[in-house]
PDB file of N, CA and C in Angstrom:
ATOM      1  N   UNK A   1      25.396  76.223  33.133  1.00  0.00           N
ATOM      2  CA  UNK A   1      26.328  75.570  34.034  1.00  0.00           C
ATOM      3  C   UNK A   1      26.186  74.055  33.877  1.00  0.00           C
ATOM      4  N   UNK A   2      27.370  73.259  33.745  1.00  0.00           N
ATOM      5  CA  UNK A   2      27.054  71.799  33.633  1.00  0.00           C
ATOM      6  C   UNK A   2      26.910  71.439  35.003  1.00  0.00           C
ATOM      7  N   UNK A   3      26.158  69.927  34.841  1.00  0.00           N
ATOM      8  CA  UNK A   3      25.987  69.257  35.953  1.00  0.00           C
ATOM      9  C   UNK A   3      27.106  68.366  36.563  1.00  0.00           C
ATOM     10  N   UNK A   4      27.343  68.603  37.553  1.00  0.00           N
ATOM     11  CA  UNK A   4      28.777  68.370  38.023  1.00  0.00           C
ATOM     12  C   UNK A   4      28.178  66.746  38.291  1.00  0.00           C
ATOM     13  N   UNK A   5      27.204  65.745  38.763  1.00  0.00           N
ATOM     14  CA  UNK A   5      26.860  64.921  38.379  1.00  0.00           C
ATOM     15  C   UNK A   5      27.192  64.166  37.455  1.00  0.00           C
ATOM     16  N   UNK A   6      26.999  64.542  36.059  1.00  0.00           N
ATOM     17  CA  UNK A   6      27.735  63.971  34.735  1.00  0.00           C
ATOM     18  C   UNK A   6      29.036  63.714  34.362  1.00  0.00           C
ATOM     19  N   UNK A   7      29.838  64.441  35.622  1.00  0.00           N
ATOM     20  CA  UNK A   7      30.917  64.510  35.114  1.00  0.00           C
ATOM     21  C   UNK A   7      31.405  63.210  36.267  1.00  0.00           C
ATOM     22  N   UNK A   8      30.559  62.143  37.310  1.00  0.00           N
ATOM     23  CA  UNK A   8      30.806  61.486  37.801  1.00  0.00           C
ATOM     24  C   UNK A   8      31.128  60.082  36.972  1.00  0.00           C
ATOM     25  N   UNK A   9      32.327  59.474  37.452  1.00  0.00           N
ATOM     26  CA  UNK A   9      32.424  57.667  37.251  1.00  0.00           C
ATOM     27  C   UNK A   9      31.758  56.690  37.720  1.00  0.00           C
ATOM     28  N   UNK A  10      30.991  55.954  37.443  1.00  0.00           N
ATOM     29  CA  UNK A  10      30.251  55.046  38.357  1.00  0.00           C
ATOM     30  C   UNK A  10      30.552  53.631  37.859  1.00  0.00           C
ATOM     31  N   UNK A  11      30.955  52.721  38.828  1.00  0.00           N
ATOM     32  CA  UNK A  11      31.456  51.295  38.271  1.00  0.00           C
ATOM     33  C   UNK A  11      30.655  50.435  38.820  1.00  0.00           C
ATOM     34  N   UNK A  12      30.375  49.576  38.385  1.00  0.00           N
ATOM     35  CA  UNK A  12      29.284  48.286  38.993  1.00  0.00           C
ATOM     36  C   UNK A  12      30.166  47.219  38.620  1.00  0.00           C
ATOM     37  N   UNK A  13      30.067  46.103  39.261  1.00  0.00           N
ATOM     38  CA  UNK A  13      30.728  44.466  38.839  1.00  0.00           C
ATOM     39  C   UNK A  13      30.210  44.051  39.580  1.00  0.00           C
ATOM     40  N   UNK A  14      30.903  42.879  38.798  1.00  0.00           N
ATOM     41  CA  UNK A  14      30.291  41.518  40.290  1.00  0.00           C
ATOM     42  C   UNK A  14      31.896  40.544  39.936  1.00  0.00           C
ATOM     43  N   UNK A  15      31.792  39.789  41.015  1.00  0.00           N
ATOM     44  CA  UNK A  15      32.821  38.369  41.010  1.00  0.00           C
ATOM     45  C   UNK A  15      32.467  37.501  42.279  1.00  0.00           C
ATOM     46  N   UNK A  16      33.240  35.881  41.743  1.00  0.00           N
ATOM     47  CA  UNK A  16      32.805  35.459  42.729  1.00  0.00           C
ATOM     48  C   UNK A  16      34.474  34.851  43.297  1.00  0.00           C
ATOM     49  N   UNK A  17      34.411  34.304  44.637  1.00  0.00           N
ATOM     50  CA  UNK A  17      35.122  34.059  45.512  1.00  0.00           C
ATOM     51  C   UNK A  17      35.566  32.657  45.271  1.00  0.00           C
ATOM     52  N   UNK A  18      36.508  31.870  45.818  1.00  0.00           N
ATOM     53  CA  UNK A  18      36.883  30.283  45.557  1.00  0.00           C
ATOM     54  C   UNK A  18      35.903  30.048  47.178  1.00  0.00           C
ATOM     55  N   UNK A  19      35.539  28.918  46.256  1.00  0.00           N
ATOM     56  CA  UNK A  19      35.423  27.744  47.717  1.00  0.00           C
ATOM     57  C   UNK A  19      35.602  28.056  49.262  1.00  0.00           C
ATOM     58  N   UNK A  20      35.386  28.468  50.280  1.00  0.00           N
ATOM     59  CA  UNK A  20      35.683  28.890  51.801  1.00  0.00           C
ATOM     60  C   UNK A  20      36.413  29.508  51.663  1.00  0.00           C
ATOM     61  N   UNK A  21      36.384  30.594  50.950  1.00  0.00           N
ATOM     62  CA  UNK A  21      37.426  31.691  51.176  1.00  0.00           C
ATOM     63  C   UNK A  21      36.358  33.166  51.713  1.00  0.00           C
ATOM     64  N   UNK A  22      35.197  32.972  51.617  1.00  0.00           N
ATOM     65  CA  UNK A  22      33.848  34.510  51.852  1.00  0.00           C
ATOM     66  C   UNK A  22      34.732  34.909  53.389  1.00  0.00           C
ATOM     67  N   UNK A  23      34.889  34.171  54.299  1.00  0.00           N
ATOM     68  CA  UNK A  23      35.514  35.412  55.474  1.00  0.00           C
ATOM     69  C   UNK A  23      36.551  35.912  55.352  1.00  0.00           C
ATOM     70  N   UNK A  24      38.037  35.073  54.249  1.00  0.00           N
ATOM     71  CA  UNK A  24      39.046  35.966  54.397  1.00  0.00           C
ATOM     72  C   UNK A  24      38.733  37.136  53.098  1.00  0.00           C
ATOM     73  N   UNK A  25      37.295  36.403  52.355  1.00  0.00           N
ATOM     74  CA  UNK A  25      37.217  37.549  50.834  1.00  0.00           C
ATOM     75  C   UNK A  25      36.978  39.519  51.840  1.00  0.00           C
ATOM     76  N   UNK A  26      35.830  38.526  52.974  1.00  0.00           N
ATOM     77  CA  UNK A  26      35.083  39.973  53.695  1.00  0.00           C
ATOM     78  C   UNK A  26      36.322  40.834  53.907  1.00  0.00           C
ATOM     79  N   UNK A  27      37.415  40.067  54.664  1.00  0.00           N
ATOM     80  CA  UNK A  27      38.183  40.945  55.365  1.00  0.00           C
ATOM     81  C   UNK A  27      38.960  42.002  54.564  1.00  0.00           C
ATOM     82  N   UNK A  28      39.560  41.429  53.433  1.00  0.00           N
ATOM     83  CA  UNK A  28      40.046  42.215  52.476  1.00  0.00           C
ATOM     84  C   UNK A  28      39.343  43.542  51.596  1.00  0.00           C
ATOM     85  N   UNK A  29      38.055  42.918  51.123  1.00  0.00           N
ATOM     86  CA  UNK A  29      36.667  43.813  51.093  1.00  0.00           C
ATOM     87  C   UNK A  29      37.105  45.069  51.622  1.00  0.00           C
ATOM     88  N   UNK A  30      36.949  44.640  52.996  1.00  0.00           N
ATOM     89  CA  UNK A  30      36.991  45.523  54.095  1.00  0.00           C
ATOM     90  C   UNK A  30      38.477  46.417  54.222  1.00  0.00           C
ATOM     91  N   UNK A  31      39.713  46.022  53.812  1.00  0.00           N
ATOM     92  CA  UNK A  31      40.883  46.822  54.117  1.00  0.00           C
ATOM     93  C   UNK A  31      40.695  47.642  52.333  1.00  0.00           C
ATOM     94  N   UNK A  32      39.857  47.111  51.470  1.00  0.00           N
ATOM     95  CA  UNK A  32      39.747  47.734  50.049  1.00  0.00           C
ATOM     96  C   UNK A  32      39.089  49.017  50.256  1.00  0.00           C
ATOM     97  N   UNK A  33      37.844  48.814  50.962  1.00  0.00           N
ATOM     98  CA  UNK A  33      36.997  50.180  51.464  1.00  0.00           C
ATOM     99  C   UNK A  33      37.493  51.234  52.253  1.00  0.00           C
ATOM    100  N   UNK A  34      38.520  50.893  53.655  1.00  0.00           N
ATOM    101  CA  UNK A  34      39.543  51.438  53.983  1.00  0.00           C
ATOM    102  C   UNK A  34      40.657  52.500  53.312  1.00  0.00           C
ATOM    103  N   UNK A  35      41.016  51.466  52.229  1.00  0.00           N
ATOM    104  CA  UNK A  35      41.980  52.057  51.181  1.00  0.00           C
ATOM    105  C   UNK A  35      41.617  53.219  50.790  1.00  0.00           C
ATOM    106  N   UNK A  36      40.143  52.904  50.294  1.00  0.00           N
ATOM    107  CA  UNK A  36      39.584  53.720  49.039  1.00  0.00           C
ATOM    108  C   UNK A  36      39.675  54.785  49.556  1.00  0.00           C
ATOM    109  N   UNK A  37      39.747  55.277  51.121  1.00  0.00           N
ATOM    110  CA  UNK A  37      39.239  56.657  51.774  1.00  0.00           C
ATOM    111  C   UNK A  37      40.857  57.721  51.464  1.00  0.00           C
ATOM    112  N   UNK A  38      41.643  56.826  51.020  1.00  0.00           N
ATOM    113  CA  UNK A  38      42.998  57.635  50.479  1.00  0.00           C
ATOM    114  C   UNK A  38      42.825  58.154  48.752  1.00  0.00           C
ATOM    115  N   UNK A  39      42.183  57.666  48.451  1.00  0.00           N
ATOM    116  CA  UNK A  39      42.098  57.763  47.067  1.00  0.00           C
ATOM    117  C   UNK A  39      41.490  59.181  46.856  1.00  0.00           C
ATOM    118  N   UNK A  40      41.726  59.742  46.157  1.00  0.00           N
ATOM    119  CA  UNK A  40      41.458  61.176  45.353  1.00  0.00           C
ATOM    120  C   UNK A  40      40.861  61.233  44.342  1.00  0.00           C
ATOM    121  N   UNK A  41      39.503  61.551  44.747  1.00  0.00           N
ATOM    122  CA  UNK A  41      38.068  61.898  43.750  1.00  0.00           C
ATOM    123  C   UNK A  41      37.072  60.302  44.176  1.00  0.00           C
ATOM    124  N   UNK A  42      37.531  59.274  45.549  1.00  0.00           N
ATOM    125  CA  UNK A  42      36.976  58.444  45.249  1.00  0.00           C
ATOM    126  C   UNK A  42      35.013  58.897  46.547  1.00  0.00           C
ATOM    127  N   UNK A  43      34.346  58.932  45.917  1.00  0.00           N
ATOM    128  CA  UNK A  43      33.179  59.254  46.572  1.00  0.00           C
ATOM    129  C   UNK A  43      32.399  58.397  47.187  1.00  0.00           C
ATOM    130  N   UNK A  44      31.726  56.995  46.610  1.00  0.00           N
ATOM    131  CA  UNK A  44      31.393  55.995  47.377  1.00  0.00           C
ATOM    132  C   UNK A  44      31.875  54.774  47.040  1.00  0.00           C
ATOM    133  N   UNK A  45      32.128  54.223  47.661  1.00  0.00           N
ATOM    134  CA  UNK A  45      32.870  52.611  47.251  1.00  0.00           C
ATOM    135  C   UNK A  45      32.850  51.271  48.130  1.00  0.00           C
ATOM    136  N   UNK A  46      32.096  50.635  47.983  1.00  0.00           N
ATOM    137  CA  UNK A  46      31.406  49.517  48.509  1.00  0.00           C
ATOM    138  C   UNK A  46      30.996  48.123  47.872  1.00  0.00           C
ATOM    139  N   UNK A  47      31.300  46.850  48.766  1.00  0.00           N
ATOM    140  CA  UNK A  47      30.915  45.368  48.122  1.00  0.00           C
ATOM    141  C   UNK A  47      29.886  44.731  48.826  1.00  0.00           C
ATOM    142  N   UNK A  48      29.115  44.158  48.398  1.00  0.00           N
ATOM    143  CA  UNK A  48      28.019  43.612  48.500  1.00  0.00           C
ATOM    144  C   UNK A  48      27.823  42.037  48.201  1.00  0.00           C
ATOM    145  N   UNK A  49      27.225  41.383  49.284  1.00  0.00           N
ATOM    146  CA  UNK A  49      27.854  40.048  49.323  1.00  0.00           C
ATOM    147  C   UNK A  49      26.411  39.149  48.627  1.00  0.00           C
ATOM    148  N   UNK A  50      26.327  38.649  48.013  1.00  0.00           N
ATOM    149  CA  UNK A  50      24.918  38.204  47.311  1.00  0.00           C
ATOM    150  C   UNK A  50      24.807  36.316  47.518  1.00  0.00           C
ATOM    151  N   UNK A  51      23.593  36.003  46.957  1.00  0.00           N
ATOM    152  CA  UNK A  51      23.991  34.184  47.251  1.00  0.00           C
ATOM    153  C   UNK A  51      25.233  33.711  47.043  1.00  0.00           C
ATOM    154  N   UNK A  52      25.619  32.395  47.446  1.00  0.00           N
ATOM    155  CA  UNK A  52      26.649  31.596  47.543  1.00  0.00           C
ATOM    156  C   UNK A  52      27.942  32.798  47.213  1.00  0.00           C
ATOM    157  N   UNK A  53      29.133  32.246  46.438  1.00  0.00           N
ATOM    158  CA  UNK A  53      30.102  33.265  46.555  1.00  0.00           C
ATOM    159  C   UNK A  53      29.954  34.486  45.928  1.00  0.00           C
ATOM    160  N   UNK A  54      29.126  34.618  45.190  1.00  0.00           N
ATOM    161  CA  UNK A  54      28.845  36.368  44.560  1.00  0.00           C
ATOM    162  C   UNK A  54      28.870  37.313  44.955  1.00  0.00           C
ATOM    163  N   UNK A  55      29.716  38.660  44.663  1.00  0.00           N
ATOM    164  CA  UNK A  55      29.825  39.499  45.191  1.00  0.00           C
ATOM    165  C   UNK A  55      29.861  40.656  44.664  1.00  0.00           C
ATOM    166  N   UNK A  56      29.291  41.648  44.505  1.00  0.00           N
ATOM    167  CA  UNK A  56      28.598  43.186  43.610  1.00  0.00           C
ATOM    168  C   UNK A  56      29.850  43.947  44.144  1.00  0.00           C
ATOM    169  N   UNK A  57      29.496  45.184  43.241  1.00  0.00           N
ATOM    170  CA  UNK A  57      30.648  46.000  43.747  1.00  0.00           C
ATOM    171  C   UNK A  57      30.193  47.741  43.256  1.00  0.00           C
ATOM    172  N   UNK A  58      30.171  48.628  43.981  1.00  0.00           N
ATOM    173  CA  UNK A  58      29.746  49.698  43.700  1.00  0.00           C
ATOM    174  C   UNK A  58      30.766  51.019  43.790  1.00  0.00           C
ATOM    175  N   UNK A  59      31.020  51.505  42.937  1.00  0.00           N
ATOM    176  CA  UNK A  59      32.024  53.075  43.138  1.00  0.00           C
ATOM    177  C   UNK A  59      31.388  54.097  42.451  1.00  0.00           C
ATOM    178  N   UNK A  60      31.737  55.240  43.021  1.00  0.00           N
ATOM    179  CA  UNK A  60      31.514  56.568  42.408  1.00  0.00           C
ATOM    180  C   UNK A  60      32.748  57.543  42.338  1.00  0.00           C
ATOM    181  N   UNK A  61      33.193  57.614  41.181  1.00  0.00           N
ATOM    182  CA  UNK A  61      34.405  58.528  41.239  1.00  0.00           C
ATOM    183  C   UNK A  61      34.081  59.732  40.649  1.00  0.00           C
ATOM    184  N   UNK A  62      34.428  61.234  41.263  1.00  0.00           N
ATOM    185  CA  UNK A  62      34.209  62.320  40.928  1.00  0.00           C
ATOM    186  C   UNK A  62      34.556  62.982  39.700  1.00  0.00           C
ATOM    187  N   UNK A  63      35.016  61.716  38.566  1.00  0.00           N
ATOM    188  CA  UNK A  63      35.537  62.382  37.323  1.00  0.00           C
ATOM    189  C   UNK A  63      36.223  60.976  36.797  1.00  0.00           C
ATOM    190  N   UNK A  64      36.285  60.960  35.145  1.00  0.00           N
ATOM    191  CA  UNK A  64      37.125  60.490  34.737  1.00  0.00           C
ATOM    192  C   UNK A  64      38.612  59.876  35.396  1.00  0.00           C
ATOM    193  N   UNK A  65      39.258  61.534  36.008  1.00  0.00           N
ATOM    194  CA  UNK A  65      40.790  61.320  36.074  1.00  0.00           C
ATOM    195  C   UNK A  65      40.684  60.317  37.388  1.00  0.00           C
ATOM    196  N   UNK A  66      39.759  60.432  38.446  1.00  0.00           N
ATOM    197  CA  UNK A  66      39.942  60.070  39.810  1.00  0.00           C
ATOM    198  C   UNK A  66      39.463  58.429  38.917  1.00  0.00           C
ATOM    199  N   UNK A  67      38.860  57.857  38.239  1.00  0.00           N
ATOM    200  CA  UNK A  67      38.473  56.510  37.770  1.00  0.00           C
ATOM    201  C   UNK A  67      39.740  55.659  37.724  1.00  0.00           C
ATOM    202  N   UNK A  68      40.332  56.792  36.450  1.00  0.00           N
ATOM    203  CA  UNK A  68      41.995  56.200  36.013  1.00  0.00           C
ATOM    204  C   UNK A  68      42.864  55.757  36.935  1.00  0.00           C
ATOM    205  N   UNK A  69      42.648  56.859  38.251  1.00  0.00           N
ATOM    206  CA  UNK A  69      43.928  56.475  39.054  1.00  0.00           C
ATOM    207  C   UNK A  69      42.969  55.678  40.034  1.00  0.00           C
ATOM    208  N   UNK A  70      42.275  55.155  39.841  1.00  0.00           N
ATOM    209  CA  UNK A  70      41.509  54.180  41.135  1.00  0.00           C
ATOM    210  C   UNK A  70      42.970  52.991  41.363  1.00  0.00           C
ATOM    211  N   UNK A  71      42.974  52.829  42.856  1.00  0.00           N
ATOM    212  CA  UNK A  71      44.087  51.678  43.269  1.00  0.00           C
ATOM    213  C   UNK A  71      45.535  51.560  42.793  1.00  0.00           C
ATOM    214  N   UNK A  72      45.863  52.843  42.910  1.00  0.00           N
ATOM    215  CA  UNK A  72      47.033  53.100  42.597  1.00  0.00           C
ATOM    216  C   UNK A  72      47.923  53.565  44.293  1.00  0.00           C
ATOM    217  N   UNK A  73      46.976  54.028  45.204  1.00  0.00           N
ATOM    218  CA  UNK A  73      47.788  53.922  46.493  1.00  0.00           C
ATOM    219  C   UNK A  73      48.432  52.867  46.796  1.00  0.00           C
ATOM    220  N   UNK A  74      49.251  53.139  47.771  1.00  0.00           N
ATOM    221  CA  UNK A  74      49.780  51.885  48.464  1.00  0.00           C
ATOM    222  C   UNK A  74      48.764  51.044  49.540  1.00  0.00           C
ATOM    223  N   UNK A  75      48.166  51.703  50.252  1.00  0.00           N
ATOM    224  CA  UNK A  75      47.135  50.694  50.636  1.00  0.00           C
ATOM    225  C   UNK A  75      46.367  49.768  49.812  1.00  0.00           C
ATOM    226  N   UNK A  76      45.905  50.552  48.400  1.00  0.00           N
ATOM    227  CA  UNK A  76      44.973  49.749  47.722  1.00  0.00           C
ATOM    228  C   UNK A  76      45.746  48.983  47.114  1.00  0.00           C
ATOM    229  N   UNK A  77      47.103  48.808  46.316  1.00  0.00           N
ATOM    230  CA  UNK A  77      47.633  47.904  46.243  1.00  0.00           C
ATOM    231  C   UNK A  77      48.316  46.903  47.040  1.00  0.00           C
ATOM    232  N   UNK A  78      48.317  46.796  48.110  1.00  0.00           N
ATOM    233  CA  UNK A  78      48.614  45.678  49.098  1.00  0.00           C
ATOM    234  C   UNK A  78      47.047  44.919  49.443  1.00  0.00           C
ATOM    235  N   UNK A  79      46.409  45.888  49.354  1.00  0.00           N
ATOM    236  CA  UNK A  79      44.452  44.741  49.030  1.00  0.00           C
ATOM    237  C   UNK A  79      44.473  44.359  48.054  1.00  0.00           C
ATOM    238  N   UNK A  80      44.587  44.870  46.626  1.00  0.00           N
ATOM    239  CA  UNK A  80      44.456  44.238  45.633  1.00  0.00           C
ATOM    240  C   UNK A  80      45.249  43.212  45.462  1.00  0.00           C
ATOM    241  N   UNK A  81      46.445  42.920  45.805  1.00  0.00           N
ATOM    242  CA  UNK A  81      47.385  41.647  46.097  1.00  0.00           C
ATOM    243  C   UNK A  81      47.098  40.736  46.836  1.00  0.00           C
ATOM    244  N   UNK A  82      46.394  41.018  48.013  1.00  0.00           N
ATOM    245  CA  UNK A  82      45.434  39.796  48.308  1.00  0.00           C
ATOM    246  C   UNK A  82      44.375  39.493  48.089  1.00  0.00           C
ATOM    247  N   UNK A  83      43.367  40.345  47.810  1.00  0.00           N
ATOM    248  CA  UNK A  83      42.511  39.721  46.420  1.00  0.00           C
ATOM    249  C   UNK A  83      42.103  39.100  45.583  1.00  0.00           C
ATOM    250  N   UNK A  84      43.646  39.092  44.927  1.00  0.00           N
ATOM    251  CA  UNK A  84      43.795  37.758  43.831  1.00  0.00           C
ATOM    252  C   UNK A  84      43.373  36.774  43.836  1.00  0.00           C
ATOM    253  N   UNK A  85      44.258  35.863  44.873  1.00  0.00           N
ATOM    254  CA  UNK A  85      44.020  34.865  45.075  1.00  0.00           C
ATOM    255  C   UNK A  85      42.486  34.248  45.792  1.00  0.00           C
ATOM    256  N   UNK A  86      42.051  35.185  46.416  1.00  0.00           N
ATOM    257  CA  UNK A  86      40.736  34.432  46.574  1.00  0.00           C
ATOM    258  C   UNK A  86      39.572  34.222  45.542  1.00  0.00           C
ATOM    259  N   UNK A  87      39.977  35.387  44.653  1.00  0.00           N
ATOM    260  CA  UNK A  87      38.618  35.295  43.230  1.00  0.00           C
ATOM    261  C   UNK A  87      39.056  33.751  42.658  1.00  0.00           C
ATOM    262  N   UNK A  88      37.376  33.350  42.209  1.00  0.00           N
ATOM    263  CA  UNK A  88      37.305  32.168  41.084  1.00  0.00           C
ATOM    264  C   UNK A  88      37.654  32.723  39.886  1.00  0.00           C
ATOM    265  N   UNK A  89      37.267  33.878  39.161  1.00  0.00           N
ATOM    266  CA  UNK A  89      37.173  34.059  38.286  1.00  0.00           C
ATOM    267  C   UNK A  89      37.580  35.741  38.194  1.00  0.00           C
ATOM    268  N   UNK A  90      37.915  36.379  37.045  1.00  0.00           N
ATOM    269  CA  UNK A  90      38.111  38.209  37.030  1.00  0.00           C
ATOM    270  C   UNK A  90      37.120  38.703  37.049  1.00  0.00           C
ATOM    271  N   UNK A  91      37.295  39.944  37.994  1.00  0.00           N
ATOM    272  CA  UNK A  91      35.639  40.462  38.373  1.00  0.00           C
ATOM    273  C   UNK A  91      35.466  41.142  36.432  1.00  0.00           C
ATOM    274  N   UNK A  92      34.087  41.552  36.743  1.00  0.00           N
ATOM    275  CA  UNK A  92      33.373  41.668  35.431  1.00  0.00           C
ATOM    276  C   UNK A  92      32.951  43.331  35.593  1.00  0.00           C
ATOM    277  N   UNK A  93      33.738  44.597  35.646  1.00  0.00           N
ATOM    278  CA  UNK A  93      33.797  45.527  35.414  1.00  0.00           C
ATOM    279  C   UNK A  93      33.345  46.815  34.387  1.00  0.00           C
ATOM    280  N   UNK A  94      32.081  47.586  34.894  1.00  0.00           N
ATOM    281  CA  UNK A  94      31.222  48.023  34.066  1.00  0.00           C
ATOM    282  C   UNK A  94      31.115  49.541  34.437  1.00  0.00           C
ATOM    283  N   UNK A  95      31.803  50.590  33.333  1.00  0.00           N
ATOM    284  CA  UNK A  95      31.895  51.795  33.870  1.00  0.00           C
ATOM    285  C   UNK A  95      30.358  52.685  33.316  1.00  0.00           C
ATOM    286  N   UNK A  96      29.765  53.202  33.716  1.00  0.00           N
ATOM    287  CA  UNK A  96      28.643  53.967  33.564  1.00  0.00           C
ATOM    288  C   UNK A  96      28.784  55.300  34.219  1.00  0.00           C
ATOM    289  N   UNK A  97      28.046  55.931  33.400  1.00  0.00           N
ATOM    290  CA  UNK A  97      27.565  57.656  33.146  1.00  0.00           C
ATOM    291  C   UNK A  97      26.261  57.575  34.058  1.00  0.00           C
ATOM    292  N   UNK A  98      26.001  58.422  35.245  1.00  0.00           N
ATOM    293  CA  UNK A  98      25.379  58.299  35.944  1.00  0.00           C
ATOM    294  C   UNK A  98      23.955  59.901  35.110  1.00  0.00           C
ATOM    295  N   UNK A  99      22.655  59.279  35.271  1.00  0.00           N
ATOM    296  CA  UNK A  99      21.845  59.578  34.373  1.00  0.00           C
ATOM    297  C   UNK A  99      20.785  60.602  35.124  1.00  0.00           C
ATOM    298  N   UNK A 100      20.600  59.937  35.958  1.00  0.00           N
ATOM    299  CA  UNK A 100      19.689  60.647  37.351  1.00  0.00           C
ATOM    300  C   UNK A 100      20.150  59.592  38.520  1.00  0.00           C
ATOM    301  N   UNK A 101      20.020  60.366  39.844  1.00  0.00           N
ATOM    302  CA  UNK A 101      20.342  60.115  41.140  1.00  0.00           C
ATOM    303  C   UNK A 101      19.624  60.651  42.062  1.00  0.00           C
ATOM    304  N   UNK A 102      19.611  59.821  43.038  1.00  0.00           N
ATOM    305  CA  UNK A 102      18.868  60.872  44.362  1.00  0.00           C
ATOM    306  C   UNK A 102      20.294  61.107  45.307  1.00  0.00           C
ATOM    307  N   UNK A 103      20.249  61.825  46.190  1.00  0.00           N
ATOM    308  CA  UNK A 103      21.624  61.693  47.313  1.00  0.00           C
ATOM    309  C   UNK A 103      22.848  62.056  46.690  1.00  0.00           C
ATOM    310  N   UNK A 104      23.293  62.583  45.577  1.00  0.00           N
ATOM    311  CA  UNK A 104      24.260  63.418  45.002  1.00  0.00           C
ATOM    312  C   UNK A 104      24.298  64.698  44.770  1.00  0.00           C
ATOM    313  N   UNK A 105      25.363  65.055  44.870  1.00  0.00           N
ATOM    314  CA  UNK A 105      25.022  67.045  45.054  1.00  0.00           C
ATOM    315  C   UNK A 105      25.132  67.917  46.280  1.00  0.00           C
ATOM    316  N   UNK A 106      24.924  68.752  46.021  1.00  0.00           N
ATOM    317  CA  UNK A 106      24.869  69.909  46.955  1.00  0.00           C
ATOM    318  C   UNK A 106      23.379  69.657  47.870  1.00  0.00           C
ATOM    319  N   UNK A 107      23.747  70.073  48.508  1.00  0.00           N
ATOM    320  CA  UNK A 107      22.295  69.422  49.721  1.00  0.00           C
ATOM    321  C   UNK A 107      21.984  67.887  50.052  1.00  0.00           C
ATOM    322  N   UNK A 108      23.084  66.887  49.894  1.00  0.00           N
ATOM    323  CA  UNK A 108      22.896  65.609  50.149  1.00  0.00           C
ATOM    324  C   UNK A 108      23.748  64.922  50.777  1.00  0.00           C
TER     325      UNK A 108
END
């Protein structure tokens, strides 16, 4: 039997924010995480706010297909449209094969 584990998406990035923009970046953050709970196959999805404007970014999608269609709702595209404009720079987007885990699976 394969490990249904392996067959997970896992994305990491980081980006950073312009100049006094970190409370309207949070808020959006925040309607992105919202979003995500419409999304199909999306499992955990969360940003993380680090020194000065830096900001991490964590997802787990239950497969390939659920990766592809990440932010294709209408919620997530009305966040991702405001978004834009607050990044300095394009976030830096890194898809990984999840290898071992604790807290995934059946019993977690």
């Amino acid at each position: 039997m394969a490990d249904s584990n392996h067959e997970k998406v896992v994305m990491m990035g980081t980006f950073s924010c312009r100049d006094g923009e970190s409370e309207a970046m949070d808020r959006v953050l925040t309607e992105m995480v919202a979003a995500s709970a419409d999304e199909p196959g999306v499992e955990q999805y969360s940003y993380h706010r680090g020194p000065g404007n830096r900001y991490w970014f964590f997802a787990v999608m239950a497969n390939a297909e659920a990766a592809e269609n990440h932010g294709r709702t209408q919620g997530m595209q009305n966040a991702m449209q405001a978004f834009g404009p607050l990044v300095d720079e394009p976030p830096q987007v890194t898809p990984l094969t999840p290898v071992a885990a604790f807290g995934w699976g059946p019993g977690h």
